[in-house]
Protein backbone atom coordinates (compact mmCIF):
# COMPACT_ATOMS: atom_id res chain seq x y z
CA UNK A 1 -6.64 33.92 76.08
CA UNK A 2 -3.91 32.85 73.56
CA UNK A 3 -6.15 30.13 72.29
CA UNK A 4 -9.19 32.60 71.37
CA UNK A 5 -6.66 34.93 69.80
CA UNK A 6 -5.52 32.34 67.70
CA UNK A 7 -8.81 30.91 67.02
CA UNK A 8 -9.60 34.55 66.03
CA UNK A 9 -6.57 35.02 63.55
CA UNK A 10 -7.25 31.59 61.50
CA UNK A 11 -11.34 32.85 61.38
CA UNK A 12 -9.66 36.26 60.39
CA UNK A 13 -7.29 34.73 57.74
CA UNK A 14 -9.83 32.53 56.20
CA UNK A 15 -12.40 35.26 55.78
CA UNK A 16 -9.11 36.98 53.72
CA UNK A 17 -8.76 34.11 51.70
CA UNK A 18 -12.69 33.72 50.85
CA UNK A 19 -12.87 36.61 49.84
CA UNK A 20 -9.13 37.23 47.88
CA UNK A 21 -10.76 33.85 45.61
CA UNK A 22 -14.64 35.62 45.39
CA UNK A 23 -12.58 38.68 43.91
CA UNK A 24 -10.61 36.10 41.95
CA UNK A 25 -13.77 34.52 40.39
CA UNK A 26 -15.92 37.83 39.76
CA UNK A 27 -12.40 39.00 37.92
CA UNK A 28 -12.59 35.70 35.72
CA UNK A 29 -16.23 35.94 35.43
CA UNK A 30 -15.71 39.31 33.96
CA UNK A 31 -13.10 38.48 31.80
CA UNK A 32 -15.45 35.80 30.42
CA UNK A 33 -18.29 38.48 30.13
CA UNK A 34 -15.57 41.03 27.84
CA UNK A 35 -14.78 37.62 25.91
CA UNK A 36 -18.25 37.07 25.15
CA UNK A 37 -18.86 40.74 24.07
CA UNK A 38 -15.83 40.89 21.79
CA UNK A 39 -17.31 38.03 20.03
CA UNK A 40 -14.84 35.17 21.86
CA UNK A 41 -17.04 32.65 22.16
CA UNK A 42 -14.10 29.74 22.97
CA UNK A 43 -12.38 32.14 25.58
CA UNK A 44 -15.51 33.41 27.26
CA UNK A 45 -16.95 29.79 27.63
CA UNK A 46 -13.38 28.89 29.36
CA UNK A 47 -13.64 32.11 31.29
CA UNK A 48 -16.55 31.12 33.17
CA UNK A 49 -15.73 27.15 33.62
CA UNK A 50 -13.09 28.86 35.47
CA UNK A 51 -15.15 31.15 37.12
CA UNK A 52 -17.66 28.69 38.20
CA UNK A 53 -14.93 26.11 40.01
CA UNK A 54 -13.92 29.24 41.74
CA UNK A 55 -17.19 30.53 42.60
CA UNK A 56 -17.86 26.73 43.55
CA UNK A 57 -15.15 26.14 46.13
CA UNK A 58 -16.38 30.14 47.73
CA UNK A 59 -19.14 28.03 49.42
CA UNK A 60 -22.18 29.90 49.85
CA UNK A 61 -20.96 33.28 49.51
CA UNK A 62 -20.09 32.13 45.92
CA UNK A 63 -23.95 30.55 45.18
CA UNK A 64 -24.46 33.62 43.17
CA UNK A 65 -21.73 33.72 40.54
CA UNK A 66 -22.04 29.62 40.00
CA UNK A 67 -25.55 30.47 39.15
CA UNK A 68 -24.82 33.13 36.63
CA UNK A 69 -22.11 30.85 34.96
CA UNK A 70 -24.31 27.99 34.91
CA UNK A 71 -26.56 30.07 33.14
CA UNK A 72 -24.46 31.83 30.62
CA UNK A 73 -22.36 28.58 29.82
CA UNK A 74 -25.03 25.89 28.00
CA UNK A 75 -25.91 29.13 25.92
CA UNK A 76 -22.25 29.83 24.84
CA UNK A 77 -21.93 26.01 23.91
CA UNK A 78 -24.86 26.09 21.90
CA UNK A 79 -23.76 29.52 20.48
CA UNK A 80 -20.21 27.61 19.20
CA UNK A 81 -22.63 24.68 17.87
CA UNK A 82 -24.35 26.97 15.93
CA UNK A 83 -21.32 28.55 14.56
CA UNK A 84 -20.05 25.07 13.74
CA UNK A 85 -23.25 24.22 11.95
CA UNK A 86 -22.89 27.77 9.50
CA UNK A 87 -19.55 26.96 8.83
CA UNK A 88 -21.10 23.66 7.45
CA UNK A 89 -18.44 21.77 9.79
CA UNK A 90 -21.19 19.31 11.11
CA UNK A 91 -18.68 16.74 12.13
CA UNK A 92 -17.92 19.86 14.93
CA UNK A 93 -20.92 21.26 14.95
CA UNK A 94 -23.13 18.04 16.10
CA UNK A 95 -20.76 17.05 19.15
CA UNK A 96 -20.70 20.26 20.50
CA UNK A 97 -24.56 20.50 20.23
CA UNK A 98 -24.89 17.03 22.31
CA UNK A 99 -22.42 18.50 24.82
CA UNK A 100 -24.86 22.04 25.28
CA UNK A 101 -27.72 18.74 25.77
CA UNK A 102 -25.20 17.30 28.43
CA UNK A 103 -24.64 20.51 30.33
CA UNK A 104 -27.83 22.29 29.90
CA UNK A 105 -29.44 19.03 31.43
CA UNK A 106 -26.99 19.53 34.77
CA UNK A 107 -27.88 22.87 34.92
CA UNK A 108 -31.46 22.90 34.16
CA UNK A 109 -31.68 24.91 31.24
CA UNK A 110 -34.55 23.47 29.36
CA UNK A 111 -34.60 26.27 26.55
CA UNK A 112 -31.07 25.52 25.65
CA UNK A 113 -31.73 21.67 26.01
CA UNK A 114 -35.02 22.15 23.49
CA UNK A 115 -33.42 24.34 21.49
CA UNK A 116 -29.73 22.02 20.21
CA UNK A 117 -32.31 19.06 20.39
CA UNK A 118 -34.15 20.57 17.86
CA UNK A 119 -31.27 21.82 15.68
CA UNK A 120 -28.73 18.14 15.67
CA UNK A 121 -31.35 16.41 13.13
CA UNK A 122 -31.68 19.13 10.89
CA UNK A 123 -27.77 19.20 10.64
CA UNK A 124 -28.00 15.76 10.52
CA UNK A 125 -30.09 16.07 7.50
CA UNK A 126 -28.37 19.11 5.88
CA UNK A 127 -24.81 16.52 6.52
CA UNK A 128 -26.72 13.68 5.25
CA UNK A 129 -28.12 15.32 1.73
CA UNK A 130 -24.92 17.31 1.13
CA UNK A 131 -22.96 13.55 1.30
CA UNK A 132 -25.52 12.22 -1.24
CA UNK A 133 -25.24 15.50 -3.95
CA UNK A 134 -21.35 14.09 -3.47
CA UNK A 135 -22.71 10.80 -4.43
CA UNK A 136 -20.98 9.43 -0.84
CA UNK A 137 -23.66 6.74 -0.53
CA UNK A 138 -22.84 5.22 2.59
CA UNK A 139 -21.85 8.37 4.65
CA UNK A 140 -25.12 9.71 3.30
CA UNK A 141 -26.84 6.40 4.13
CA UNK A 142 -25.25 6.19 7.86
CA UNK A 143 -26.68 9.88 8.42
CA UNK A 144 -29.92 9.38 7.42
CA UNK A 145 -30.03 6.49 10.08
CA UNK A 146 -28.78 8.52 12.69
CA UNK A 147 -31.94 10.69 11.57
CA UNK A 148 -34.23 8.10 11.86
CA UNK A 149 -32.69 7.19 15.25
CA UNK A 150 -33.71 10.27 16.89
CA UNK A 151 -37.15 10.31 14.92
CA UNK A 152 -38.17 6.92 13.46
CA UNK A 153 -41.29 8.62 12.10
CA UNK A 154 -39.16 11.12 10.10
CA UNK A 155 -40.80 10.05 6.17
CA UNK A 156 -38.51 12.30 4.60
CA UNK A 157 -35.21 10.99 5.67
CA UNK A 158 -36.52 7.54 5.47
CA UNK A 159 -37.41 8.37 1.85
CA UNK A 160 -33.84 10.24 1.04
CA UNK A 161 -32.38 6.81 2.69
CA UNK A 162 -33.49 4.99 0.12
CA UNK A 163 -32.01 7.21 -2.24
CA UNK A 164 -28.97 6.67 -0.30
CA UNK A 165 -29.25 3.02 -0.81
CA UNK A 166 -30.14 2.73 -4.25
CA UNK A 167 -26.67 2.68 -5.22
CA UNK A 168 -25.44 -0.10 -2.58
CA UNK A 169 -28.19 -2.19 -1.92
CA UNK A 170 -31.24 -2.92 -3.49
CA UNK A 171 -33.37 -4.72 -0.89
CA UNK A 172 -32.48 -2.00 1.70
CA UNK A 173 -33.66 0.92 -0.30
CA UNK A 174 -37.36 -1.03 -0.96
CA UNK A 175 -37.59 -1.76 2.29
CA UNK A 176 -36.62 2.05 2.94
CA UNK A 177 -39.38 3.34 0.25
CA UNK A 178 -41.65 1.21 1.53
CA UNK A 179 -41.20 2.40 4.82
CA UNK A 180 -41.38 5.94 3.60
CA UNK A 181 -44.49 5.22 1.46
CA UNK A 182 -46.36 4.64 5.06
CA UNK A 183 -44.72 7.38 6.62
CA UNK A 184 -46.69 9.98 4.55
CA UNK A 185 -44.40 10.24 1.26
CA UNK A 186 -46.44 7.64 -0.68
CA UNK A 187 -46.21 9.12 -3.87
CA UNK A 188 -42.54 10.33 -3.83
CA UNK A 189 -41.58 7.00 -2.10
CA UNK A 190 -43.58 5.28 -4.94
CA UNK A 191 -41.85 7.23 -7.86
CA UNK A 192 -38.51 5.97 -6.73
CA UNK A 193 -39.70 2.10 -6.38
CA UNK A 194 -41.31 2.02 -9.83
CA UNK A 195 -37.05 3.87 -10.77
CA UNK A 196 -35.84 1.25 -8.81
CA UNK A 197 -37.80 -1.64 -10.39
CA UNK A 198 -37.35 -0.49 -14.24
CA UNK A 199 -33.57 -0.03 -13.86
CA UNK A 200 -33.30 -3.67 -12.22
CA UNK A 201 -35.63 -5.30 -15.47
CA UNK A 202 -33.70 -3.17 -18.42
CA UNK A 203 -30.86 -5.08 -16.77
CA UNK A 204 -32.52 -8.38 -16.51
CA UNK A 205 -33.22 -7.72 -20.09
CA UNK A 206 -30.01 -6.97 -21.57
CA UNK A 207 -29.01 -10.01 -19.35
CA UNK A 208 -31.58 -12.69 -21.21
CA UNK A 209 -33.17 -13.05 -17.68
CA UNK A 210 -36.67 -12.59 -19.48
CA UNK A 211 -38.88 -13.59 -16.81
CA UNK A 212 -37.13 -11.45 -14.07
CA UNK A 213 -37.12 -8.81 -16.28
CA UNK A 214 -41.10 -9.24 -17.09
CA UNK A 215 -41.53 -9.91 -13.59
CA UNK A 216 -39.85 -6.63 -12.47
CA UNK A 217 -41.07 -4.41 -15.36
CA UNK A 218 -44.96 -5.48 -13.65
CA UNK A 219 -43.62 -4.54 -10.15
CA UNK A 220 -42.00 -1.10 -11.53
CA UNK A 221 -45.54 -0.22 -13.43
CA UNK A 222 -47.56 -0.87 -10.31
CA UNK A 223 -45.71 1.44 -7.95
CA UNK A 224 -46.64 4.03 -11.08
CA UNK A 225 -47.46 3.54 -14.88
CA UNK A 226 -44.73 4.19 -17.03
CA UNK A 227 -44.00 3.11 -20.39
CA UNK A 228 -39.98 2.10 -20.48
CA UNK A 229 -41.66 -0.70 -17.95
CA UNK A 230 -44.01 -1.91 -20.40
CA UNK A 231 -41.76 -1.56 -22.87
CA UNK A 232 -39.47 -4.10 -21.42
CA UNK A 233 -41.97 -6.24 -20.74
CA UNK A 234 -43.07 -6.59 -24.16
CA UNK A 235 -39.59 -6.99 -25.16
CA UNK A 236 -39.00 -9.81 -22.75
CA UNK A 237 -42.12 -11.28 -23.26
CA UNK A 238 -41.69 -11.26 -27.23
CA UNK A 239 -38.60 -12.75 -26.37
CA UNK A 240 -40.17 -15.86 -24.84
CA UNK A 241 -43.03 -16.70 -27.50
CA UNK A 242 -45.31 -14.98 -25.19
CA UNK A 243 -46.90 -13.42 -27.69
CA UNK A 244 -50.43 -12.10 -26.10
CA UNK A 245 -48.20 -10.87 -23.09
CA UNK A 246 -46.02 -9.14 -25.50
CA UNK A 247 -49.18 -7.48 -27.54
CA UNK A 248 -50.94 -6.20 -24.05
CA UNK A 249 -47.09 -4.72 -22.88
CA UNK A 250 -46.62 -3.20 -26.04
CA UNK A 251 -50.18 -1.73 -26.59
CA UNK A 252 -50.03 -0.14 -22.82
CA UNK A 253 -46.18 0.89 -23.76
CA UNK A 254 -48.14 2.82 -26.41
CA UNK A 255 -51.10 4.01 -24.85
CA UNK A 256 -48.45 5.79 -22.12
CA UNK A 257 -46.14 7.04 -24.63
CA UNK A 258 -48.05 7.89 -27.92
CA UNK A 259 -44.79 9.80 -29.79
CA UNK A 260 -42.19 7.35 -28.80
CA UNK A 261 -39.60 7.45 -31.07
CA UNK A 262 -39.32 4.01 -32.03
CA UNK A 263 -43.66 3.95 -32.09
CA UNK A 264 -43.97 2.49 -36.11
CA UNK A 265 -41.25 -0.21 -34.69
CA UNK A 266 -43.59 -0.81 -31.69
CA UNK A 267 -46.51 -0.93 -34.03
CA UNK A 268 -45.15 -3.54 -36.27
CA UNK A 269 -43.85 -5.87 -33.32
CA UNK A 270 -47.59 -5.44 -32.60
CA UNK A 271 -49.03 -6.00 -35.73
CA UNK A 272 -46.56 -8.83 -35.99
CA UNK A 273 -47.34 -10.99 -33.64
CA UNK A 274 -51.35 -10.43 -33.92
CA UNK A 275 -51.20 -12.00 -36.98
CA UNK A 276 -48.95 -15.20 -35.22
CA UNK A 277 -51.79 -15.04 -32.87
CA UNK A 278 -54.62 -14.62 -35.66
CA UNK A 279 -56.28 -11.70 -34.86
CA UNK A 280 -56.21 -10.27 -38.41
CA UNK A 281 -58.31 -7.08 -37.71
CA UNK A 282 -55.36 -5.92 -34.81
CA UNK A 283 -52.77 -6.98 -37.24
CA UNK A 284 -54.50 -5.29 -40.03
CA UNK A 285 -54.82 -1.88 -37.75
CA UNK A 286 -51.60 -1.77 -36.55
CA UNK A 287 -49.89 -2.48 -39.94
CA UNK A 288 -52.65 0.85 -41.40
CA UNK A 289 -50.40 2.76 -38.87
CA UNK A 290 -47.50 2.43 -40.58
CA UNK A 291 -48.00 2.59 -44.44
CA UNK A 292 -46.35 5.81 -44.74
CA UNK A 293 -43.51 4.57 -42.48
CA UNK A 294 -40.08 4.53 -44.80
CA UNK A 295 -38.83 2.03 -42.80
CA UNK A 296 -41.80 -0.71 -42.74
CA UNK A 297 -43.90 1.06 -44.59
CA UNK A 298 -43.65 -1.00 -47.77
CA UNK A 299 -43.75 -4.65 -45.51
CA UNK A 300 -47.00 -3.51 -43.96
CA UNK A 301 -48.52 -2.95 -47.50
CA UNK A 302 -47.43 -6.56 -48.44
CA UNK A 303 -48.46 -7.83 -44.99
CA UNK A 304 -51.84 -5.58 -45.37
CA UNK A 305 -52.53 -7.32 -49.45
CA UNK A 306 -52.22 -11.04 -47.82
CA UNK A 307 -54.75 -10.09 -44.96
C-alpha cells in the first residue's frame, strides 16, 4: 500500500513539475511574442530559443509551442538580416542571412530558406559595387567572386569583376570580360577590353615598346573601333619606318574621329609619308587639306609646288 502511495506522489509531483515548466515556456514564449511586437527583434528571437528548449524538454505536451517557435524563429533571423542589409552593414547582414539558411533548413521552412537565398547575392553585389565606387579593388574583386560562387552564370558580376581587376591585374580582368562577353554582356564586356587594350598600348608607346603598342592598339580596335587606338598605332608604326602601316592607322584614326583636334597634324604625318612612299596623288590630297592651316599651311604649299 505504501509503495502505490509513493508511486502515486512521484507521478503526482512530476505532473506539477511538467506543467510549472509548460507555464514557464508559454510565459517566455509570450514574452518573445511582446518583444517581437514592440519591434525587439534581438530579444524576441532569444525569447523563443528559450522558449523552444523549454517547450523541448515538456515532451509531448510541449510539441505545440516547439512548433510555433520553430516557426516564428528562421523569420525573426531573416527579419535582423534584413535590417542588417538596410543599414548597409553587409559584413552583419550576410552571416546572419546564412544562419536564417542554417535554421530554416532544420526546421523546414522553405519560404524563409528561398527567400535569404535569394537576398545574400544581391547584398553581395550591392557590398561588392559600393567597395569599387571606393576604388577598394580587391575587396570589390573578392565579392564579386563570392557572387560568381553562388551563380557562376551571373554576366553582370563577372563583367563588374573585371572592372574590379583592371586596376590589379591585367590578365585576370580579360579573362573576366571575356568570360562576361559569353555570359550575355558582349557589348559592355567588349567596351571595357577595347579600354583595357588602348590604355596598355598608349603605355607601350610612351615606353618605345612600338610593336606592343601596335600590337595592342589592333587588339583594343577589334573588341570596338575607336580612334585613340588607331591613333597609336600610327604613331608607333611611324615610329618604326612602317610607313604604309602608319598611313592605313592614321587614315582610319581619321575616318573615326573627323574633328580631332590635332586633324591638320594627322593630315600632314599622312601626307608626309605618302610622298616617302610615292603616292603623290594621297600626298597631294592630304597636303590640299591643310593650305589654310597656320601651322603647316605654308609647308604644304611648298610641298604641294614640288608635286
Amino acid at each position: 500500500m505504501k509503495k502505490i502511495i509513493l508511486i502515486a506522489m512521484a507521478a503526482l509531483f512530476a505532473v506539477t513539475v511538467s506543467a510549472q515548466d509548460m507555464a514557464q515556456a508559454t510565459e517566455t514564449y509570450n514574452n518573445g511574442a511582446m518583444a517581437l511586437q514592440m519591434g525587439d527583434n534581438a530579444g524576441a528571437l532569444a525569447a523563443f530559443q528559450q522558449a523552444l528548449s523549454m517547450a523541448e524538454a515538456c515532451g509531448e505536451e510541449g510539441a505545440d509551442l516547439v512548433s510555433g517557435c520553430k516557426d516564428i524563429i528562421p523569420k525573426i533571423e531573416l527579419a535582423i538580416g534584413k535590417d542588417y542589409a538596410q543599414a548597409k552593414d553587409y559584413d552583419k547582414a550576410i552571416p546572419q542571412l546564412k544562419k536564417a539558411i542554417e535554421t530554416a533548413k532544420a526546421y523546414g521552412n522553405a519560404d524563409v530558406e528561398n527567400d535569404a537565398a535569394e537576398l545574400i547575392p544581391q547584398l553581395l553585389m550591392q557590398k561588392a559595387n559600393g567597395l569599387l565606387r571606393e576604388k577598394n579593388f580587391a575587396g570589390a574583386a573578392e565579392a564579386y567572386r563570392e557572387v560568381l560562387a553562388l551563380n557562376p552564370e551571373n554576366g553582370r558580376a563577372q563583367l563588374m569583376l573585371g572592372q574590379a581587376l583592371s586596376a590589379t591585374n591585367f590578365d585576370e580582368a580579360v579573362e573576366a570580360f571575356t568570360k562576361a562577353a559569353e555570359l550575355g554582356q558582349e557589348k559592355d564586356a567588349n567596351k571595357q577590353l577595347s579600354n583595357l587594350f588602348v590604355k596598355r598600348s598608349a603605355a607601350q608607346l610612351k615606353a618605345k615598346n612600338y610593336q606592343g603598342a601596335i600590337d595592342d592598339a589592333l587588339k583594343s580596335n577589334g573588341y570596338l573601333e575607336n580612334a585613340t587606338a588607331m591613333k597609336v598605332a600610327g604613331t608607333a608604326a611611324s615610329s618604326l619606318k612602317k610607313n604604309a602601316d602608319a598611313v592605313n592607322y592614321l587614315e582610319k584614326y581619321l575616318e573615326l574621329s573627323p574633328n580631332a583636334k590635332d586633324a591638320n597634324q594627322m593630315c600632314y604625318t599622312i601626307a608626309a609619308l605618302s610622298q616617302v612612299l610615292g603616292d603623290k596623288e594621297k600626298a597631294k590630297a592630304y597636303y590640299e587639306k591643310i593650305v589654310a592651316d597656320p601651322k603647316f599651311g605654308e609647308t604644304a604649299k611648298q610641298q604641294l609646288q614640288a608635286l
